[in-house]
Protein backbone atom coordinates (compact mmCIF):
# COMPACT_ATOMS: atom_id res chain seq x y z
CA UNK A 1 26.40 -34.49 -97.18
CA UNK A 2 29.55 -36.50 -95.65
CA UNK A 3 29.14 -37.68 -92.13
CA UNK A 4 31.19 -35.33 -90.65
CA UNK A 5 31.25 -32.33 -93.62
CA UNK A 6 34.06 -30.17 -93.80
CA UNK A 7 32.52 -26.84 -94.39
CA UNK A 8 34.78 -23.32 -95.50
CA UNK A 9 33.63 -20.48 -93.38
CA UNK A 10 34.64 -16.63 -93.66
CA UNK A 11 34.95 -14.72 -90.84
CA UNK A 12 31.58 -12.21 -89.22
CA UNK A 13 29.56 -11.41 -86.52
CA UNK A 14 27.02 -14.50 -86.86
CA UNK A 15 28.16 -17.58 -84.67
CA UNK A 16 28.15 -20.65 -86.63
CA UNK A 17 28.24 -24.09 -84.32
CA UNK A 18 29.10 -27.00 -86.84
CA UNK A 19 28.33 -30.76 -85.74
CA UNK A 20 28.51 -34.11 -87.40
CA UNK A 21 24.51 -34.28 -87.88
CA UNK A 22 23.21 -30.48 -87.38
CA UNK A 23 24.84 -26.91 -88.09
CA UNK A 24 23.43 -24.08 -86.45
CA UNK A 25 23.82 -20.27 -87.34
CA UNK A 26 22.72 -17.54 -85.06
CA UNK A 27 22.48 -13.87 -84.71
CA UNK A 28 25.19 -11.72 -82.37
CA UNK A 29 22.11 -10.98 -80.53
CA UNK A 30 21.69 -14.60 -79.61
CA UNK A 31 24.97 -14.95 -77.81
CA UNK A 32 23.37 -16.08 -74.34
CA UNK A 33 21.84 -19.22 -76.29
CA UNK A 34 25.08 -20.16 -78.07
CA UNK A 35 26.32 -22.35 -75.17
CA UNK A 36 23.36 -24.60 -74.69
CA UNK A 37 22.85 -25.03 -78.55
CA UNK A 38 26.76 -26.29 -78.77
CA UNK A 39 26.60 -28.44 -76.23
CA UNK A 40 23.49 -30.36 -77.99
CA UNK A 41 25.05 -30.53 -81.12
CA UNK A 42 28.16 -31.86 -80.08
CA UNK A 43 26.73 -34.45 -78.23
CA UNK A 44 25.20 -34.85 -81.24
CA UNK A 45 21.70 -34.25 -81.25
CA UNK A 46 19.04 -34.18 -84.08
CA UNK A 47 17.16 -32.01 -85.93
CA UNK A 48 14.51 -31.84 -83.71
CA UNK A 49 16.03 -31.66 -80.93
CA UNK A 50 18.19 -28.69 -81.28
CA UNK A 51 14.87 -27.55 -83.27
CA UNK A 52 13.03 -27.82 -79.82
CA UNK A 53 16.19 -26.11 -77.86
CA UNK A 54 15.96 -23.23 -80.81
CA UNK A 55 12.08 -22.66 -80.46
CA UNK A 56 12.31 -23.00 -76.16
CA UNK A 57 12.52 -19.13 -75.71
CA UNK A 58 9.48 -18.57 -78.28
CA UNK A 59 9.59 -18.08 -81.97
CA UNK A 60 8.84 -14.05 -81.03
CA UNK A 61 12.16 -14.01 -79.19
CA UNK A 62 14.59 -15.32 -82.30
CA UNK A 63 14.91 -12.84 -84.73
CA UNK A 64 17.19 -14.83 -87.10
CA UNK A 65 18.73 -18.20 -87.45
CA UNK A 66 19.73 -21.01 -89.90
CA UNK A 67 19.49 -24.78 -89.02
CA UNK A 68 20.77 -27.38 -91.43
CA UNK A 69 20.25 -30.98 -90.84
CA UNK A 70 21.61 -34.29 -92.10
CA UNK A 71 19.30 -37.22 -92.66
CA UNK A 72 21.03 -40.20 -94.61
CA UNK A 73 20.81 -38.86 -98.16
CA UNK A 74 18.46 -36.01 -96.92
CA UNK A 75 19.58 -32.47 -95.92
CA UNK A 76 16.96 -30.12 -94.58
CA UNK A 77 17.50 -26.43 -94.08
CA UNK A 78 15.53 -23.78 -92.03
CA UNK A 79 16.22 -20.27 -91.90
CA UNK A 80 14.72 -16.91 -90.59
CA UNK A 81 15.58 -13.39 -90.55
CA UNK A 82 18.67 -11.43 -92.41
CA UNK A 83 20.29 -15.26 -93.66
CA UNK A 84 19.99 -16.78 -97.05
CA UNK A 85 21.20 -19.83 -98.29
CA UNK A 86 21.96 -21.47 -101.89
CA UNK A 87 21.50 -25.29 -102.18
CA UNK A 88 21.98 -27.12 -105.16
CA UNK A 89 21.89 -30.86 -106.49
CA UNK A 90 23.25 -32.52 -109.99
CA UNK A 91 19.34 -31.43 -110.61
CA UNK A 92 18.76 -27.83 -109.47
CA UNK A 93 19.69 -25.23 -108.01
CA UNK A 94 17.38 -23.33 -104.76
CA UNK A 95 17.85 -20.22 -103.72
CA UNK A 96 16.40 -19.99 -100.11
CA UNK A 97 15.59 -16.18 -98.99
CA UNK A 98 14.97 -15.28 -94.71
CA UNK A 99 11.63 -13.28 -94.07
CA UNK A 100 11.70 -11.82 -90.33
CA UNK A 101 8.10 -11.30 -91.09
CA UNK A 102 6.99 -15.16 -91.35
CA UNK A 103 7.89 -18.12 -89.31
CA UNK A 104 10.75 -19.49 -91.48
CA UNK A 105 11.84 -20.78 -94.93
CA UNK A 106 12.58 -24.36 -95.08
CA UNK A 107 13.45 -27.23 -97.82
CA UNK A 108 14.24 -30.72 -97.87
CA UNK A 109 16.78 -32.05 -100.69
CA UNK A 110 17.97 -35.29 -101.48
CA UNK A 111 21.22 -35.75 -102.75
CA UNK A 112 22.94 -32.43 -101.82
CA UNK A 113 26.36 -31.43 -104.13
CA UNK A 114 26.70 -28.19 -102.67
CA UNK A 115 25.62 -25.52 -99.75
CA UNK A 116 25.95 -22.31 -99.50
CA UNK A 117 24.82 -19.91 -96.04
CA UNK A 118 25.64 -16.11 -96.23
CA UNK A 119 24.07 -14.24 -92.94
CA UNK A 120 26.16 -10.39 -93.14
CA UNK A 121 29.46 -8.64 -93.69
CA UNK A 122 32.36 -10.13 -93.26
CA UNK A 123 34.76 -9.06 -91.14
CA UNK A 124 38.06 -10.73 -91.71
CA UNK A 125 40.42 -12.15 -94.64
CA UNK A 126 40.91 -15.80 -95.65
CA UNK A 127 39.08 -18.53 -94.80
CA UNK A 128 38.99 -21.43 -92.31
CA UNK A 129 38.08 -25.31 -92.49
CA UNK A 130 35.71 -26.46 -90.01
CA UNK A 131 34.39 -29.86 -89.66
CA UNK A 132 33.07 -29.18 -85.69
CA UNK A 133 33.16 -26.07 -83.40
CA UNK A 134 32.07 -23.07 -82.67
CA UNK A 135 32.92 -19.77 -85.20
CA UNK A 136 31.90 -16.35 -85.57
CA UNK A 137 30.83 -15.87 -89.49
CA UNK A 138 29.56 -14.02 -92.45
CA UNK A 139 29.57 -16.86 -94.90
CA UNK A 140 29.96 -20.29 -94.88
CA UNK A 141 30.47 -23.43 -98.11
CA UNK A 142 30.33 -26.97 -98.03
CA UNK A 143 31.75 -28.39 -99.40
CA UNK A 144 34.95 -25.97 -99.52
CA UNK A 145 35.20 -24.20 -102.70
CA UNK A 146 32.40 -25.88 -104.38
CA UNK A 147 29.99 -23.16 -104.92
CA UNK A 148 32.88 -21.44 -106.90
CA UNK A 149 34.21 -24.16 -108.64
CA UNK A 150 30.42 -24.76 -110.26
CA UNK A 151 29.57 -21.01 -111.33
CA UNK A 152 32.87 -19.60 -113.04
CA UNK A 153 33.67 -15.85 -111.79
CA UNK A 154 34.65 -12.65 -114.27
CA UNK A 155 38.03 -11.70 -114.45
CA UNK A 156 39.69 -8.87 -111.86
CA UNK A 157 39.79 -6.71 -114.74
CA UNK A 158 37.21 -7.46 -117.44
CA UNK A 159 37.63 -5.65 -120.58
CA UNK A 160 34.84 -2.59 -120.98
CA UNK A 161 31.58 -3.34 -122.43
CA UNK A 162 31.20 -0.95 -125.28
CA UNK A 163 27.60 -0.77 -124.45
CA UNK A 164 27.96 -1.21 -120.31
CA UNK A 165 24.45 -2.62 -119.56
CA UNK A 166 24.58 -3.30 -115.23
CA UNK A 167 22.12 -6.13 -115.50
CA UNK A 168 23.41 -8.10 -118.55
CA UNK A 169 26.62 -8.72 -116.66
CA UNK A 170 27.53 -12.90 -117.09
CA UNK A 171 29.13 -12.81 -113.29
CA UNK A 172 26.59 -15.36 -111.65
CA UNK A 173 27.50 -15.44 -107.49
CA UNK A 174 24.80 -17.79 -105.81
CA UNK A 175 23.66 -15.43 -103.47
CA UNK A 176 22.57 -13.12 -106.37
CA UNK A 177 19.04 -11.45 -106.63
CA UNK A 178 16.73 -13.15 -109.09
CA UNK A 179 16.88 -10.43 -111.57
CA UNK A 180 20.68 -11.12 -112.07
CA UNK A 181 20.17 -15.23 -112.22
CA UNK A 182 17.29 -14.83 -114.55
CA UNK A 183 19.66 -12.47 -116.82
CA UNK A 184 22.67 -14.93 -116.45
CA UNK A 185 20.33 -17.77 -117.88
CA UNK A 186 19.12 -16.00 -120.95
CA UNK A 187 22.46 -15.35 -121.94
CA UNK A 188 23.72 -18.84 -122.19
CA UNK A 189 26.40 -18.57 -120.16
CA UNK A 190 28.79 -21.08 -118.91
CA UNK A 191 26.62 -21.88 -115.83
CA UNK A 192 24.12 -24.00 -118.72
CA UNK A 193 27.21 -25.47 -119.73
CA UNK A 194 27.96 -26.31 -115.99
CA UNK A 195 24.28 -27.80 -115.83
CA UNK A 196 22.60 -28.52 -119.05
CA UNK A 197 20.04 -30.80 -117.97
CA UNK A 198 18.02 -29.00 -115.86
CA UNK A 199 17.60 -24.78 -115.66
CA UNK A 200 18.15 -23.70 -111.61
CA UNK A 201 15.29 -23.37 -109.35
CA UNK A 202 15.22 -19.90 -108.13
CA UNK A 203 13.02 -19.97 -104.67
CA UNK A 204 11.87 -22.44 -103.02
CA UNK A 205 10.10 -25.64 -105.00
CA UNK A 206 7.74 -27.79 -103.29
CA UNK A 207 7.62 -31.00 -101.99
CA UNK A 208 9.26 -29.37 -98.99
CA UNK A 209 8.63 -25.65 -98.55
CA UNK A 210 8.82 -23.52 -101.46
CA UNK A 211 8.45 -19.98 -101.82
CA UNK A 212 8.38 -19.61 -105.63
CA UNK A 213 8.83 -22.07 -108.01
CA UNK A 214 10.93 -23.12 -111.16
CA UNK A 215 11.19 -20.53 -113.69
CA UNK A 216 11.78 -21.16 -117.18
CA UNK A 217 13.88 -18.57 -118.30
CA UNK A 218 13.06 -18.91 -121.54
CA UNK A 219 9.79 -17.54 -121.69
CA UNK A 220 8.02 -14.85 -119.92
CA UNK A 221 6.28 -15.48 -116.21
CA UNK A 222 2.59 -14.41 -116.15
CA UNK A 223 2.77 -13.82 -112.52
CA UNK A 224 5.66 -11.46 -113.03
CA UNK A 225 4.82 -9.24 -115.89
CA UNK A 226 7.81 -7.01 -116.97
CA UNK A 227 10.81 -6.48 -119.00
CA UNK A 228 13.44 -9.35 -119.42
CA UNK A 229 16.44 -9.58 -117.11
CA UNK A 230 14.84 -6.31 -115.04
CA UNK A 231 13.71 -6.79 -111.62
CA UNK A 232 10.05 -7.88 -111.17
CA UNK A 233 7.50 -5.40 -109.85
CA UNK A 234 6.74 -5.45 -106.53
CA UNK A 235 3.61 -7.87 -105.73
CA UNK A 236 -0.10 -6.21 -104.96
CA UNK A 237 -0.75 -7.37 -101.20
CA UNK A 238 -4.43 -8.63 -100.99
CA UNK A 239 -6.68 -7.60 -98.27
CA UNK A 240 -6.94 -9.94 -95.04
CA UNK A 241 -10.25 -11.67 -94.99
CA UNK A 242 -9.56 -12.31 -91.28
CA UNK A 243 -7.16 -12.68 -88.55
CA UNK A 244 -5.68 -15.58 -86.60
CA UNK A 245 -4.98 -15.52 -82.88
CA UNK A 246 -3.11 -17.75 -81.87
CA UNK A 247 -3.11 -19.36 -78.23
CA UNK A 248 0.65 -18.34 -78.23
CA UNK A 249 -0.28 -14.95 -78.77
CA UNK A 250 1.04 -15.01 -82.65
CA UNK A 251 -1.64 -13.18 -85.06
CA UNK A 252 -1.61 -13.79 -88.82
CA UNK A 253 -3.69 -12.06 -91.19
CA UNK A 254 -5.23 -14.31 -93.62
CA UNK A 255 -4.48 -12.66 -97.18
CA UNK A 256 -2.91 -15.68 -98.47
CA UNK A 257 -2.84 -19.57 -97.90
CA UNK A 258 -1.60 -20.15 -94.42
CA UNK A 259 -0.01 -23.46 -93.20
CA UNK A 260 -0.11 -24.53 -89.00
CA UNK A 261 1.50 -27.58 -87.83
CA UNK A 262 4.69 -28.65 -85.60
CA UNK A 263 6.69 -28.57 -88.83
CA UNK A 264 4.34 -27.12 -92.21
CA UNK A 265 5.73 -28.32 -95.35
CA UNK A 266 3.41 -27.31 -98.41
CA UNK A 267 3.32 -30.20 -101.20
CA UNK A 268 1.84 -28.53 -103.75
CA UNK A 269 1.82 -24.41 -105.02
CA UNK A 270 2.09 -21.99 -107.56
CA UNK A 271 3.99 -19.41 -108.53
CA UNK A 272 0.98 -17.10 -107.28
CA UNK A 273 0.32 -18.17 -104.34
CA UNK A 274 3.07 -17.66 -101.77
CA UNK A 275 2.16 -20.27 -98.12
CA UNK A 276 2.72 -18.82 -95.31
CA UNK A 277 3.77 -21.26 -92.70
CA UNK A 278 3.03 -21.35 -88.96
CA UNK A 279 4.74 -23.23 -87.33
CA UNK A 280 3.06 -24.39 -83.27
CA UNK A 281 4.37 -26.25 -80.66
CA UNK A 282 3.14 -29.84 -79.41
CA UNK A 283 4.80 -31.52 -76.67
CA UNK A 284 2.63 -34.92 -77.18
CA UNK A 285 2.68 -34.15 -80.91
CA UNK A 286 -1.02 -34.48 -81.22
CA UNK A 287 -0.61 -31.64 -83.75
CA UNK A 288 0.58 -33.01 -87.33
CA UNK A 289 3.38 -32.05 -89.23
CA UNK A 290 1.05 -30.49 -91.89
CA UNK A 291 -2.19 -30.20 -89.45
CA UNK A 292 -4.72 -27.77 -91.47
CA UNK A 293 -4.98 -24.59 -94.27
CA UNK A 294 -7.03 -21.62 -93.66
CA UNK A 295 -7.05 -19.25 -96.77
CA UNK A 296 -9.01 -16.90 -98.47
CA UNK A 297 -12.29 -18.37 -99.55
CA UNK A 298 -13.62 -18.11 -103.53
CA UNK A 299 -17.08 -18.18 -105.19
CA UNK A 300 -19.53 -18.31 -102.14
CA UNK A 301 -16.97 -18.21 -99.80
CA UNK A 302 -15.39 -15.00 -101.61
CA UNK A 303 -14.86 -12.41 -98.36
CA UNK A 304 -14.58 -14.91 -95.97
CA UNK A 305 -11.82 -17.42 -94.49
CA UNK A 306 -11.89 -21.00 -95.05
CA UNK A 307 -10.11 -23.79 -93.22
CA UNK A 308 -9.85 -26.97 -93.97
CA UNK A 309 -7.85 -30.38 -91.87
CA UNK A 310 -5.45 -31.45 -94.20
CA UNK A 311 -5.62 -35.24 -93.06
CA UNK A 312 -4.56 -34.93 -89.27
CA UNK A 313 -3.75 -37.65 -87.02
CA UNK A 314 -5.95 -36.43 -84.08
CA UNK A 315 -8.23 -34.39 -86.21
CA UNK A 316 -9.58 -30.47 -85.77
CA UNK A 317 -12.25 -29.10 -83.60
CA UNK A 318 -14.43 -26.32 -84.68
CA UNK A 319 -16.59 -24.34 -82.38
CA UNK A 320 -18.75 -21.52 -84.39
CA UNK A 321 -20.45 -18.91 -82.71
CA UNK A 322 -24.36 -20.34 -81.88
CA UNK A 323 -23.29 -23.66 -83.15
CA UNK A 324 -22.36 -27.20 -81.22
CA UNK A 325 -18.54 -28.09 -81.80
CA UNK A 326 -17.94 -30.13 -84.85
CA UNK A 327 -15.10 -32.51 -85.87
CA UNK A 328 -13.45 -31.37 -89.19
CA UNK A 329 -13.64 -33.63 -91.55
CA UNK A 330 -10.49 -34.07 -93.34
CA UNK A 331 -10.44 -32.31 -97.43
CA UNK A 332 -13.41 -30.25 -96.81
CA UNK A 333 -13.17 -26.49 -96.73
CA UNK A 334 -15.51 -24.47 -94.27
CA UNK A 335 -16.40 -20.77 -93.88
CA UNK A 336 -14.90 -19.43 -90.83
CA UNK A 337 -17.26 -16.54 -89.25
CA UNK A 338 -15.80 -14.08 -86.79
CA UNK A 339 -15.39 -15.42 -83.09
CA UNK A 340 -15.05 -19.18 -84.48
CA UNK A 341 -12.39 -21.25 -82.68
CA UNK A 342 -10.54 -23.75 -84.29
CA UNK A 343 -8.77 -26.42 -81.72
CA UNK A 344 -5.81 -28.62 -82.97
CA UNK A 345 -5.41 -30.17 -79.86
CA UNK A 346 -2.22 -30.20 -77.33
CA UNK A 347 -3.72 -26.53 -75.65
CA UNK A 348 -3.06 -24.96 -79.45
CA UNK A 349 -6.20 -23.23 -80.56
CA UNK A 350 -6.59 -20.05 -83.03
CA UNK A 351 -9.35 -17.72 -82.71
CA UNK A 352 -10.64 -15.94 -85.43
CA UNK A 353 -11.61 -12.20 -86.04
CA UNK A 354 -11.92 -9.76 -87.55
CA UNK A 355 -8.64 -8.03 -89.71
């Protein structure tokens, strides 16, 4: 993205605040934080900055909210709640989905061609050019008319389908569900003219945070079983082996992988496994970016939860019940019983128990 990006934004209820190095989109609920957050970002602070200003009222407290940053050739986006956003490169294409249940969504990009953020209804006709300011917004494009110029649109009109079938329909919008892009790509439509070399990259791919990976539409997904081009099944949620409580006061149940750190970005996943990231505070950042992994245990840990450091800085202190503390030692998994404590340092400690 362009120093100072020109974006196209369509009129709502959201309020979008648009600087040369961060772009934040909040909630109508959020209105008393608005001020503060545009005075940081035109001043022109960071990501982490207005990061820290978004998280200062608690995680628990901000239902929703998007936050895109610019990094040389890097762009980073964040989101929570009812927002999703459509990111693409001369590579892929990542369709980013909010979850009001977990922390946030996030991915890192290099080389951004094209952004898309759509957060409600709109409210008004036309649309307006921003480059900095402060908006209130349904939808907003950078750059400006991109996003349609790259996926072609179906005529006002279209002439009737003989045999009408609803999902089969070749008008690809990026904020589609994934039944309609998956349907889109079988057909061969002009989007894989648009993009030959590589098929989009529906969800989030890893290497920042993903959420699903690449899907080749081509042939059928084991961890979706169904019928081509209809939408997927919904997934069987496994029982929590345990649950977290946090020294915040945030509990997670432990039915998946789970990621803690100031900023959790997952490297590696698969389609099956679905991270869920936690993200904690540290002032002195003796908490890493990516500070440990507690998950489900297997084999003879099969029942149980299972953490393990992930390469800290500082390191991770467990205390087990009738045991002396013990330093983690980084790539090695360990059984968590009920009533262990596991310290990250910086006052941020999770207790587990019992689901």
């Amino acid at each position: 993205m362009s120093e100072h990006p020109t974006w196209s934004v369509r009129g709502g209820e959201w309020f979008g605040i648009f600087g040369a190095r961060v772009t934040v989109v909040l909630p109508p609920s959020e209105k008393a934080r608005v001020a503060r957050l545009w005075e940081l970002v035109d001043d022109g602070a960071g990501f982490e900055e207005t990061l820290d200003a978004l998280l200062g009222g608690g995680l628990r407290e901000l239902p929703g909210f998007v936050l895109v940053g610019r990094d040389d050739d890097r762009t980073r986006v964040l989101l929570r709640g009812a927002a999703r956003a459509d990111l693409a490169t001369a590579e892929e294409v990542v369709h980013l989905v909010g979850d009001p249940a977990a922390t946030w969504v996030e991915r890192t990009l290099p080389g951004l061609t094209r952004l898309r953020i759509e957060v409600g209804d709109e409210t008004g006709a036309g649309e307006l050019a921003v480059a900095a300011g402060l908006v209130r917004l349904a939808r907003a494009e950078w750059p400006p008319g991109a996003a349609r110029a790259a996926v072609p649109v179906a005529d006002a009109d279209p002439a009737p389908d003989p045999a009408p079938d609803p999902v089969s329909d070749p008008v690809l919008d990026l904020a589609s569900d994934l039944a309609s892009d998956l349907e889109v790509l079988l057909e061969d439509g002009p989007l894989t003219e648009a993009m030959p070399a590589v098929p989009p990259v529906v969800g989030e791919d890893h290497d920042g945070l993903t959420r699903s990976g690449a899907v080749d539409p081509g042939r059928p997904d084991p961890a979706r079983p169904g019928i081509p081009g209809q939408p997927p099944a919904p997934p069987v949620t496994a029982r929590p082996v345990a649950r977290l409580l946090f020294s915040s006061g945030e509990q997670v149940d432990v039915d998946r992988l789970v990621l803690v750190g100031r900023a959790p970005e997952p490297r590696r996943h698969t389609l099956t496994e679905e991270p869920r990231l936690v993200v904690v505070r540290s002032p002195h950042h003796e908490v890493s970016s990516t500070h440990l992994e507690i998950r489900p245990g297997s084999g003879a840990d099969h029942g149980c939860a299972v953490v393990t450091d992930l390469g800290s800085t500082n390191g991770t202190l467990l205390v087990q019940p009738g045991l002396p503390p013990e330093d983690l030692p980084a790539g090695v998994a360990v059984q968590l019983v009920p009533g262990a404590v596991v310290d990250l340092g910086d006052g941020v400690s999770i207790q587990v128990v019992t689901p």
